[in-house]
N, C-alpha and C. Protein backbone atom coordinates (compact mmCIF):
# COMPACT_ATOMS: atom_id res chain seq x y z
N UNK A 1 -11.40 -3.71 8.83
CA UNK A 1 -12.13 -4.60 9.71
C UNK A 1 -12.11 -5.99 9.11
N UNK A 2 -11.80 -6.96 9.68
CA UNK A 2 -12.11 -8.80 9.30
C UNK A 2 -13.46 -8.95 10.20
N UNK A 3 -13.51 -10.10 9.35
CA UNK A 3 -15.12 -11.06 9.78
C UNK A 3 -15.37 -11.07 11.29
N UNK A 4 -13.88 -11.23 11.72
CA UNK A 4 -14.68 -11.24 13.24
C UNK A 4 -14.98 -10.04 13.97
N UNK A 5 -14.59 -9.13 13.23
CA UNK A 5 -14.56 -7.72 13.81
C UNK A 5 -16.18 -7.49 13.68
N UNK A 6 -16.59 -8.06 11.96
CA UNK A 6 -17.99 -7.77 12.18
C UNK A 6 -18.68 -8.79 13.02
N UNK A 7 -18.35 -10.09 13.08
CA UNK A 7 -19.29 -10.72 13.90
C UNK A 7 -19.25 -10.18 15.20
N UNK A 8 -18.37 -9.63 15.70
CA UNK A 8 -18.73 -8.89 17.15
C UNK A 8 -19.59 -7.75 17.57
N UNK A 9 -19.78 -6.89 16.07
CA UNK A 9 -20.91 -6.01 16.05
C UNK A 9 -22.10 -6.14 16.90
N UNK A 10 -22.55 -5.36 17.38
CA UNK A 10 -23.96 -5.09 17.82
C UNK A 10 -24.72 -5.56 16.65
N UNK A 11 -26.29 -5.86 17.20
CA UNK A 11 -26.82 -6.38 15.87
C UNK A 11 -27.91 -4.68 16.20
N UNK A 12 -27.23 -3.99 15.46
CA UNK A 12 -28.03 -2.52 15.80
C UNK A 12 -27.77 -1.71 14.61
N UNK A 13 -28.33 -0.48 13.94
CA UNK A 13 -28.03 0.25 13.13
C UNK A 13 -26.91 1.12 14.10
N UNK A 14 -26.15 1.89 12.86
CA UNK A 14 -24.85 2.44 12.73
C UNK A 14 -25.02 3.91 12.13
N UNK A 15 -24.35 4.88 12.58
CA UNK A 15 -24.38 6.30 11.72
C UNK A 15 -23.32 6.18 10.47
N UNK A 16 -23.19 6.60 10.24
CA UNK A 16 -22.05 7.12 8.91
C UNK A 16 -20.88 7.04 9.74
N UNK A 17 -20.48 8.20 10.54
CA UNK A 17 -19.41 8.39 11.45
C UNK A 17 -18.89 7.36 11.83
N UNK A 18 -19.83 6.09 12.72
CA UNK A 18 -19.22 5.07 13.47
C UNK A 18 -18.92 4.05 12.31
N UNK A 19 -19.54 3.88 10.94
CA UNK A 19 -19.25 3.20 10.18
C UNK A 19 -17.76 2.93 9.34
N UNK A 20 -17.36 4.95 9.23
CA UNK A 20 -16.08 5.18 8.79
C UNK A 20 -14.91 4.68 9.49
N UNK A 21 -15.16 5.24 11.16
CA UNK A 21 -14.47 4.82 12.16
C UNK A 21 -13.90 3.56 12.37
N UNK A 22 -15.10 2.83 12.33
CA UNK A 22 -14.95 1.28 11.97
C UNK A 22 -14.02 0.55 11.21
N UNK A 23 -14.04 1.29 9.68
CA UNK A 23 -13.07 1.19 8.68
C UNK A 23 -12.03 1.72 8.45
N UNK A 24 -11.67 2.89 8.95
CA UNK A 24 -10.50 3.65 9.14
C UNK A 24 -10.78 4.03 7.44
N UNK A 25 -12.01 5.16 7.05
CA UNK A 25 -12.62 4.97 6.40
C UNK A 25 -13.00 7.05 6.05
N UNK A 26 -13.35 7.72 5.48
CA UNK A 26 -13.75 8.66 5.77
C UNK A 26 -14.89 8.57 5.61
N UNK A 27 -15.61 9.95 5.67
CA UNK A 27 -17.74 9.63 5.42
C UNK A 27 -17.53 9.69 3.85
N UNK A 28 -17.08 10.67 3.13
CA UNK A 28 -17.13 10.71 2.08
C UNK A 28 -16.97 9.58 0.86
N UNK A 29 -15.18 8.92 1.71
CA UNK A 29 -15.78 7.31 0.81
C UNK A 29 -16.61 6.55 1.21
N UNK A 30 -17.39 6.41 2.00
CA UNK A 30 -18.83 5.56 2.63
C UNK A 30 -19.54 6.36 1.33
N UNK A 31 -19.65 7.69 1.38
CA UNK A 31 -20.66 8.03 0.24
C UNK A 31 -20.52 7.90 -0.96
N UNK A 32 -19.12 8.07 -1.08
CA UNK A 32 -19.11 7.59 -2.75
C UNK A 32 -19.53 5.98 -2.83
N UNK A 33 -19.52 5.23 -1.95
CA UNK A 33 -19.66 3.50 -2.38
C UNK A 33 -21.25 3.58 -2.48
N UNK A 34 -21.98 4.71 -1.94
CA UNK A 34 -23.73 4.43 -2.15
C UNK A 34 -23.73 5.26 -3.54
N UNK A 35 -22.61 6.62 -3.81
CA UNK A 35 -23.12 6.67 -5.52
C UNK A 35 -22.76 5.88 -6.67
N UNK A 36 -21.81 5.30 -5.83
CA UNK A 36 -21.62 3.94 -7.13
C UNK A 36 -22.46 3.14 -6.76
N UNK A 37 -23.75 2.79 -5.90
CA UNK A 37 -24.45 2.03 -6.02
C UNK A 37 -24.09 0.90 -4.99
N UNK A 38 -23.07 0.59 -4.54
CA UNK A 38 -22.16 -0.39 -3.88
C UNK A 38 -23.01 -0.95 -2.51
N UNK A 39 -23.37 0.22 -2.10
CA UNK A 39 -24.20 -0.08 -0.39
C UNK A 39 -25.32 1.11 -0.84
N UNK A 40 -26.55 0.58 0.34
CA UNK A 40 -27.72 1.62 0.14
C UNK A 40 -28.55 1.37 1.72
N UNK A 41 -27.75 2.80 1.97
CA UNK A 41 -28.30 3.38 3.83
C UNK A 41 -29.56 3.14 3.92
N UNK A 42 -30.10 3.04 4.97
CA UNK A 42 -31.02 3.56 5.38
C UNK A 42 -31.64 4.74 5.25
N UNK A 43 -31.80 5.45 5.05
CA UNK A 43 -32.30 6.99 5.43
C UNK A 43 -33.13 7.16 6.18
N UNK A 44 -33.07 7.68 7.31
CA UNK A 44 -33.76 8.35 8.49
C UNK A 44 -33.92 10.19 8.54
N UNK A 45 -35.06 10.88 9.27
CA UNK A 45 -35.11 12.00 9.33
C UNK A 45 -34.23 12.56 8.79
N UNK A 46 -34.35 13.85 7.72
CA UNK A 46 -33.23 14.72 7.35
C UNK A 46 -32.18 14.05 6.57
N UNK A 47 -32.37 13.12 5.85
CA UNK A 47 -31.81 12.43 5.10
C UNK A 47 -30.78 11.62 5.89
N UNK A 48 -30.47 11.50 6.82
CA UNK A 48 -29.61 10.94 7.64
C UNK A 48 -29.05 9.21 7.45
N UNK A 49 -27.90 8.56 6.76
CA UNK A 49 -27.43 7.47 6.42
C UNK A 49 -27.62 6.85 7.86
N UNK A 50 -27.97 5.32 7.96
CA UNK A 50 -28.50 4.35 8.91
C UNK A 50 -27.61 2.90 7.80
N UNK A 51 -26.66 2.29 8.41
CA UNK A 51 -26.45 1.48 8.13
C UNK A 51 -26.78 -0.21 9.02
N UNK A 52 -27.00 -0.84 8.27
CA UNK A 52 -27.50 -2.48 9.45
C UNK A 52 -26.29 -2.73 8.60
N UNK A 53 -26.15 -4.78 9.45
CA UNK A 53 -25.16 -5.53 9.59
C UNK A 53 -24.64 -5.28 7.78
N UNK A 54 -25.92 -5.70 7.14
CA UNK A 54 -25.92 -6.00 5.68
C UNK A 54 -24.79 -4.80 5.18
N UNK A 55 -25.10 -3.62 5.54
CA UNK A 55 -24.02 -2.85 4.59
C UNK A 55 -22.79 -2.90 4.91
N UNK A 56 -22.49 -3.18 6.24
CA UNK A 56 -21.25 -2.98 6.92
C UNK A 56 -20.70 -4.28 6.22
N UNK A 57 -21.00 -4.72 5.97
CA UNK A 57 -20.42 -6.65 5.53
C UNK A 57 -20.50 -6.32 3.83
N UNK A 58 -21.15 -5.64 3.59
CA UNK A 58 -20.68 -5.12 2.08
C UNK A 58 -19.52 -4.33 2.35
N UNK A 59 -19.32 -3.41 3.03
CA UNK A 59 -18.49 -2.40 2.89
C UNK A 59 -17.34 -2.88 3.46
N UNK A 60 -17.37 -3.72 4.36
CA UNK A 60 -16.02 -4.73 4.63
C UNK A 60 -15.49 -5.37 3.27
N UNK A 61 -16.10 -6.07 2.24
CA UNK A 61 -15.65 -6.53 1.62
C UNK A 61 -15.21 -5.57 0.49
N UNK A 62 -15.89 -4.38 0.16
CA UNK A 62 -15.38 -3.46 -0.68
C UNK A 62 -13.73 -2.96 -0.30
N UNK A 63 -13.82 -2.84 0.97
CA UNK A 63 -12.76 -2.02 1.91
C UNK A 63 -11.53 -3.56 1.66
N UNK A 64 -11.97 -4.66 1.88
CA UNK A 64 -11.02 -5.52 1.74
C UNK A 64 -10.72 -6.02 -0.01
N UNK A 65 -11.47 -5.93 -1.09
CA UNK A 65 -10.97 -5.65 -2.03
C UNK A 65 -10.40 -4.70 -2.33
N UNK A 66 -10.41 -3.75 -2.36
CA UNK A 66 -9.37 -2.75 -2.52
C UNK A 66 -8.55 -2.81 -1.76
N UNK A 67 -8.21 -3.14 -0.80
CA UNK A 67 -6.66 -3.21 0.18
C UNK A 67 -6.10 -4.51 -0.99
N UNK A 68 -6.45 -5.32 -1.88
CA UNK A 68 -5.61 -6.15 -2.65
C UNK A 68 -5.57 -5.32 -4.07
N UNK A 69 -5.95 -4.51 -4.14
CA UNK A 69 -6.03 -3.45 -5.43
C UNK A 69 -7.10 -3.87 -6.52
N UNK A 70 -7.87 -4.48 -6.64
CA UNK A 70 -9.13 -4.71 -7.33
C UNK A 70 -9.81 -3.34 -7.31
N UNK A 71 -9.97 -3.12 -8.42
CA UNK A 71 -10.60 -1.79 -9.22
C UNK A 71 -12.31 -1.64 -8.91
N UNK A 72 -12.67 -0.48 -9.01
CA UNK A 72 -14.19 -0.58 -8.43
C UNK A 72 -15.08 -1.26 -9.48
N UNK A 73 -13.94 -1.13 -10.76
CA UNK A 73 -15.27 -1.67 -11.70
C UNK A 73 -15.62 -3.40 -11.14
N UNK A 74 -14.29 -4.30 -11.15
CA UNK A 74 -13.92 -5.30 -10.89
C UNK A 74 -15.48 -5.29 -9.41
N UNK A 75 -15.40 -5.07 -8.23
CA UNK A 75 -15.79 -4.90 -7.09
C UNK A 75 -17.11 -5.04 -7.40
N UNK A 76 -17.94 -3.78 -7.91
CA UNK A 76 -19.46 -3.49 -8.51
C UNK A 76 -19.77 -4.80 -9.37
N UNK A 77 -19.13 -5.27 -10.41
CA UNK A 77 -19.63 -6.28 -10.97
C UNK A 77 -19.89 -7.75 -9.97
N UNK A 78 -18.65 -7.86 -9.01
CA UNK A 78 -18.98 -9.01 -7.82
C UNK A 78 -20.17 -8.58 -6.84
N UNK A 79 -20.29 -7.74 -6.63
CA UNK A 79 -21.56 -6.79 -5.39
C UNK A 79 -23.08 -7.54 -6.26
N UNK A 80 -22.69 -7.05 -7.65
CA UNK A 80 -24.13 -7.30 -8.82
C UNK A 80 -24.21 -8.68 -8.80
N UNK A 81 -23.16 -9.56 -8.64
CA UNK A 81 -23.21 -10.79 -9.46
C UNK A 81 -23.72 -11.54 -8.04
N UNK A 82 -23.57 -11.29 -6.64
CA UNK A 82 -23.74 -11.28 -5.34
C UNK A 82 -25.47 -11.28 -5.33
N UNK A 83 -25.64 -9.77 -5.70
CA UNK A 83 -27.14 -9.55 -5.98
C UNK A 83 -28.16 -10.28 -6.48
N UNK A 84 -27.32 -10.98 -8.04
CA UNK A 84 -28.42 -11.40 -8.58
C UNK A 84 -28.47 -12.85 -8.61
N UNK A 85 -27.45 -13.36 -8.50
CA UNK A 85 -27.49 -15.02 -8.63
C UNK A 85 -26.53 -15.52 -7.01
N UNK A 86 -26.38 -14.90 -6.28
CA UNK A 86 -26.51 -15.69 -5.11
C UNK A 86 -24.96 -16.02 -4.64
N UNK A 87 -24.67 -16.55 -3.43
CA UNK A 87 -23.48 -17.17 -2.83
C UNK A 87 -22.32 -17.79 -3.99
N UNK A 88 -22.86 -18.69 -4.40
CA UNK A 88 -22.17 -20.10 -4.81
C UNK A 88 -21.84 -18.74 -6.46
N UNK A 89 -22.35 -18.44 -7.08
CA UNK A 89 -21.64 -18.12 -8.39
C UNK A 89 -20.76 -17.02 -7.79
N UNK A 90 -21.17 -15.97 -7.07
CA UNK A 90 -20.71 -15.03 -6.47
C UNK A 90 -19.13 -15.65 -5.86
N UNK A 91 -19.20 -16.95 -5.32
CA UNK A 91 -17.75 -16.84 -4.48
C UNK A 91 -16.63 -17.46 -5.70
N UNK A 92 -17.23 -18.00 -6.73
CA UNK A 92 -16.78 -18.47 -7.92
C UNK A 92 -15.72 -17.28 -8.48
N UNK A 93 -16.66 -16.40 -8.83
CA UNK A 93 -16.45 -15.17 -9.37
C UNK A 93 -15.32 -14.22 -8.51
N UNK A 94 -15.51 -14.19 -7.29
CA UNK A 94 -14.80 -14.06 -6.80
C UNK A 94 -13.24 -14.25 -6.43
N UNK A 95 -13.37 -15.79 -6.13
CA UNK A 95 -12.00 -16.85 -6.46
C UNK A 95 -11.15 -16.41 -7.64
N UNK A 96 -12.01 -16.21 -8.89
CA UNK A 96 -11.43 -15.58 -10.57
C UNK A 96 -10.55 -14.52 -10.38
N UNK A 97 -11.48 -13.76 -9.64
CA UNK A 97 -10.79 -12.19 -9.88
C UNK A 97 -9.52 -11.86 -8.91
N UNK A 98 -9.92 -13.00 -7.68
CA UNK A 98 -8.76 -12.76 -6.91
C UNK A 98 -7.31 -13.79 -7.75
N UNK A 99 -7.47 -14.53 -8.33
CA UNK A 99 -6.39 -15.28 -8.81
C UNK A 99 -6.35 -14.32 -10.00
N UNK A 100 -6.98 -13.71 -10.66
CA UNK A 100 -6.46 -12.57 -11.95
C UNK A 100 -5.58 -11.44 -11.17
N UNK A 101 -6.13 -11.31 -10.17
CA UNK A 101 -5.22 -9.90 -9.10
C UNK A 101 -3.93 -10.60 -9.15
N UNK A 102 -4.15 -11.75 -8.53
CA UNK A 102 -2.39 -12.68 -8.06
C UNK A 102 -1.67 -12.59 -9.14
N UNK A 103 -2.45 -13.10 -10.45
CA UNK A 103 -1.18 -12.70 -11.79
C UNK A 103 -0.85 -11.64 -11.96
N UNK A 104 -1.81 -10.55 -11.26
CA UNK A 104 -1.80 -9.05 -12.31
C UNK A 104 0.00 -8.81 -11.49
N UNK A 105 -0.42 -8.99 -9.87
CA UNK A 105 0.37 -8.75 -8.92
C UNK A 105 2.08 -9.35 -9.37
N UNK A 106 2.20 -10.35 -9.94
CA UNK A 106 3.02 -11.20 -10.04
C UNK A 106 4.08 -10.15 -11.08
N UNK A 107 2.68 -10.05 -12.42
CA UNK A 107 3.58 -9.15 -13.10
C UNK A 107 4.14 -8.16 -12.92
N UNK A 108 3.32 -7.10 -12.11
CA UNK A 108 3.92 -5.98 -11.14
C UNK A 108 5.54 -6.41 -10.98
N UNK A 109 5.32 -7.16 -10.50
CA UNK A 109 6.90 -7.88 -9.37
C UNK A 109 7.61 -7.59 -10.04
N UNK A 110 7.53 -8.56 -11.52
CA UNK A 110 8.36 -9.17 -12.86
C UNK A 110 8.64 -7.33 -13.17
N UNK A 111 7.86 -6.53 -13.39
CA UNK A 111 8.22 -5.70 -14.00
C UNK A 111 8.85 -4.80 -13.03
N UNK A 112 8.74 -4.48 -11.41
CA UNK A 112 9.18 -3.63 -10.47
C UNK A 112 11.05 -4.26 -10.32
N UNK A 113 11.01 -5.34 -10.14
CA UNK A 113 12.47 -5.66 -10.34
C UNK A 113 13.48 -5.46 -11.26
N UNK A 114 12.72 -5.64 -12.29
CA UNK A 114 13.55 -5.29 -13.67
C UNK A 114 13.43 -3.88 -13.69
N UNK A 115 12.84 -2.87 -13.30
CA UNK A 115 12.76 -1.47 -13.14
C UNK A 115 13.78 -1.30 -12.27
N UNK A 116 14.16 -1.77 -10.67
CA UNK A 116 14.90 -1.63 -9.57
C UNK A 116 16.18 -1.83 -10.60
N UNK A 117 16.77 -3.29 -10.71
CA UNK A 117 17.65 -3.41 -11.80
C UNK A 117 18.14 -2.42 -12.20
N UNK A 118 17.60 -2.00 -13.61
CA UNK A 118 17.76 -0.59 -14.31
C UNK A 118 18.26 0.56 -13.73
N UNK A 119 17.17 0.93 -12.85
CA UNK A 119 18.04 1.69 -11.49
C UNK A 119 19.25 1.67 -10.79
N UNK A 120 19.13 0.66 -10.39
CA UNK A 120 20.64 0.01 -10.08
C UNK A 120 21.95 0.09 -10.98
N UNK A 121 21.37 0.03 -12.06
CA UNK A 121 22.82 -0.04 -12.89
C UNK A 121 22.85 1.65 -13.70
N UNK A 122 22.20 2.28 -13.55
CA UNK A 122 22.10 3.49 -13.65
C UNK A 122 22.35 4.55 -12.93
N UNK A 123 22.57 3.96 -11.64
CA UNK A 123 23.07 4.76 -10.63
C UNK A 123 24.79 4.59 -10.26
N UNK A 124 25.05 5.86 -9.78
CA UNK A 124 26.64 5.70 -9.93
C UNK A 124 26.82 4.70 -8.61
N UNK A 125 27.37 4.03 -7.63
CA UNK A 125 27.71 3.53 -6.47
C UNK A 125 29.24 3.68 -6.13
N UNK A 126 29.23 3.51 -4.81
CA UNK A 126 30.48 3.67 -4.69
C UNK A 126 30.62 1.87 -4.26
N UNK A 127 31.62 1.18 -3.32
CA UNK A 127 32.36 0.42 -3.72
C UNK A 127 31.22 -0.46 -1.92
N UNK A 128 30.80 0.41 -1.15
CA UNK A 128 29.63 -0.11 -0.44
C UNK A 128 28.30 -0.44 -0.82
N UNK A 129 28.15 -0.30 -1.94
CA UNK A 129 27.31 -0.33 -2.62
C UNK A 129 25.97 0.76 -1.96
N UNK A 130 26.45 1.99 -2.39
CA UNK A 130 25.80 2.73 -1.66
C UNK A 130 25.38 4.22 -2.80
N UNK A 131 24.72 4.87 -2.33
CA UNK A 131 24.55 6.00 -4.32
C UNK A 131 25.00 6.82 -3.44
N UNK A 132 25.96 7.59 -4.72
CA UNK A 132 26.74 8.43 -4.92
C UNK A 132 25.60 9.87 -5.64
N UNK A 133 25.83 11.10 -5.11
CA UNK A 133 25.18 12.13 -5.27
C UNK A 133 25.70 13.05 -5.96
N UNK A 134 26.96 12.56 -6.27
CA UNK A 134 27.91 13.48 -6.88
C UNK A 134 28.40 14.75 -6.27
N UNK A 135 27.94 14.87 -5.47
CA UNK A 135 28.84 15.88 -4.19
C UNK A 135 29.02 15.10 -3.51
N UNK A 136 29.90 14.19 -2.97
CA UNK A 136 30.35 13.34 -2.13
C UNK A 136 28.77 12.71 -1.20
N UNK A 137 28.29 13.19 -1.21
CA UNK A 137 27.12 12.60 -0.11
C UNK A 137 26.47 10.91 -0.71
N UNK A 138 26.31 10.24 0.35
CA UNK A 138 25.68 8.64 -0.25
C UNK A 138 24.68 8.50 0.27
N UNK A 139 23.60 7.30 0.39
CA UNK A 139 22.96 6.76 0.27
C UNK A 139 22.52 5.64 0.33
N UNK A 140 22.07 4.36 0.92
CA UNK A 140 22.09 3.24 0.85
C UNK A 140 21.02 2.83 -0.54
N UNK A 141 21.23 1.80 -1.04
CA UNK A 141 20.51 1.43 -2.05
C UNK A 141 19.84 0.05 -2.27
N UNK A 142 20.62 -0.71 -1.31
CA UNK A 142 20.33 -1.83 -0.42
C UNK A 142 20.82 -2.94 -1.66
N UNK A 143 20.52 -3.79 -2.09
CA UNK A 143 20.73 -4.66 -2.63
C UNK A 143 20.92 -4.58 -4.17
N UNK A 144 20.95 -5.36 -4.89
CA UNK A 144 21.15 -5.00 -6.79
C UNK A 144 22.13 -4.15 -7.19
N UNK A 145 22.38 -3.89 -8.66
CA UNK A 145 23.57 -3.00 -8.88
C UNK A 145 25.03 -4.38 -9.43
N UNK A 146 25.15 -4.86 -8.22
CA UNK A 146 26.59 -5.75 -8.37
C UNK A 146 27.49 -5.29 -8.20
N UNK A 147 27.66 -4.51 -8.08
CA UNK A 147 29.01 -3.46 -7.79
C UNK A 147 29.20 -2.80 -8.97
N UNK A 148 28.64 -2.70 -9.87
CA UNK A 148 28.76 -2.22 -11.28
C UNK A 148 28.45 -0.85 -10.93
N UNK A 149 29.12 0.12 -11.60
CA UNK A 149 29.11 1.38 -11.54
C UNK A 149 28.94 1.94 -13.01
N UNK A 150 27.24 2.58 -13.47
CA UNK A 150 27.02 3.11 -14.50
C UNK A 150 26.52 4.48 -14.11
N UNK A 151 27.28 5.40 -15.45
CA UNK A 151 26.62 6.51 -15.30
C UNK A 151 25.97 6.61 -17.36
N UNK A 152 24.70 6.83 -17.16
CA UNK A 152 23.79 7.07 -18.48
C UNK A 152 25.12 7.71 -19.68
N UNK A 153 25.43 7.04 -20.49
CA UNK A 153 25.84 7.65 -21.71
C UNK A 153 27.61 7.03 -21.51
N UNK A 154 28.29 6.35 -20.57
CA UNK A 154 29.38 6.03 -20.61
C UNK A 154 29.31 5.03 -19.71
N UNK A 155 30.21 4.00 -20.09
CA UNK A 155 30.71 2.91 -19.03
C UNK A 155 31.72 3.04 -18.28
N UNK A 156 31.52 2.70 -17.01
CA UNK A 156 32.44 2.99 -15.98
C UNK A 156 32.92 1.27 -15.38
N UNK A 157 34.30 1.24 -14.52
CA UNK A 157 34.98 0.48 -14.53
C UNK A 157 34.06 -0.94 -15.08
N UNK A 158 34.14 -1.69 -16.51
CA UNK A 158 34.33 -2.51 -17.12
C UNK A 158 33.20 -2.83 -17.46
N UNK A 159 32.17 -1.85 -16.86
CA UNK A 159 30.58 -2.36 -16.89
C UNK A 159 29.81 -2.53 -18.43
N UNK A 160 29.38 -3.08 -19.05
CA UNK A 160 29.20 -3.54 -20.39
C UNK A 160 27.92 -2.15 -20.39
N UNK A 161 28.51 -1.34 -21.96
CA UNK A 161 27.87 -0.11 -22.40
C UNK A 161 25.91 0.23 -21.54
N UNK A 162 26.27 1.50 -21.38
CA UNK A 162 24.61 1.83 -20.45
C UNK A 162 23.82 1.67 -21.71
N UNK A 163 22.52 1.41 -21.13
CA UNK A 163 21.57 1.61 -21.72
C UNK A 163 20.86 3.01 -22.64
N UNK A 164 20.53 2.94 -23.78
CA UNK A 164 20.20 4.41 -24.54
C UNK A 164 18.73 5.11 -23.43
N UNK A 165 18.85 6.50 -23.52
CA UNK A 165 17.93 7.11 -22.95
C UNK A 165 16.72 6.46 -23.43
N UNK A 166 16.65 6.16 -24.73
CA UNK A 166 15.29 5.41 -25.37
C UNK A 166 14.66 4.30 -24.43
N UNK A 167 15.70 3.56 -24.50
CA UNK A 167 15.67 2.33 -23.73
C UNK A 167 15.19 2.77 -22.14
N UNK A 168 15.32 3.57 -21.72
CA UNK A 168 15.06 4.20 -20.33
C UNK A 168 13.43 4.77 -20.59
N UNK A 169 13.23 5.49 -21.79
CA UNK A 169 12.37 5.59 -21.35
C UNK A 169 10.87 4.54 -21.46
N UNK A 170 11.52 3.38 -22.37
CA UNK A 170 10.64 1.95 -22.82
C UNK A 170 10.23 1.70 -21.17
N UNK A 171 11.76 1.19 -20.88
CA UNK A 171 11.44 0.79 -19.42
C UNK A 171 10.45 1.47 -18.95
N UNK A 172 10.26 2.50 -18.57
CA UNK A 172 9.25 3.45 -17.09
C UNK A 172 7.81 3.44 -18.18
N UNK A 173 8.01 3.33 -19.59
CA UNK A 173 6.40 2.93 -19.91
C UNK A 173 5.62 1.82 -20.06
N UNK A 174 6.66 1.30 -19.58
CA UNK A 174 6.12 -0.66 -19.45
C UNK A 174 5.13 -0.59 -18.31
């Protein structure tokens, strides 16, 4: 859900159900965000969760930090910092963590390419640049490679020596 989705809300309490719905959401993660403390229902008869505008606009923003991958710890500390000192430090704090995500993200990249790479030159291709299965069957692989054709432990037409299994496995623990 975005902002305007909530500003179009009813200004009415909400069940659990219509809340998940809302979010494309299950009940269960609605409940785990009240045992982490994150949002706190209403309770009506029979213990029954009652959410107003207030939680749904928390739980939008939980639901939209995590769609950028911000960790719950990351999340709970902005919810607290929200809590206790207000707008203005809160959107501060905020701004931080989303530009720490952008680097975290960046490095991802730096390191998913140079992984693809590796791949690429580790895989046999044929001359479409396409993977080879070794029973004749292919594959598209789309871009990278160069036309270089490596198979792990020998070089194939002119390709400068493969990489040691070691080295393979540095890579995938980076």
């Amino acid at each position: 859900m975005r902002l305007d989705g909530i500003l179009a809300l009813e200004d009415r309490i909400y069940q659990i159900g219509e809340v998940a719905e809302l979010f494309g959401l299950t009940t269960r993660a609605i409940r785990f965000y009240e045992e982490e403390g994150l949002v706190t229902p209403i309770r009506q008869g029979r213990g029954r969760r009652k959410y107003g505008r207030s939680e749904i606009e928390r739980i939008d923003m939980i639901v939209s930090c995590r769609q950028v991958g911000m960790s719950m710890d990351s999340i709970a500390a902005l919810i607290a910092l929200r809590d206790k000192s207000g707008d203005k430090p809160f959107h501060a704090a905020l701004a931080k963590a989303l530009s720490d995500r952008r680097e975290q993200i960046e490095d991802e990249i730096v390191l998913l390419k140079h992984q693809w790479r590796l791949i690429s030159e580790w895989t046999p291709q044929d001359k479409n640049d396409s993977v080879t299965d070794g029973n004749g069957g292919t594959g598209s692989m789309g871009a990278g490679g160069g036309g270089n054709v490596r198979h792990i432990g020998k070089t194939v037409a002119g390709a400068r020596s493969a990489p040691s299994f070691a080295a393979m496995e540095i890579a995938f623990q980076a």
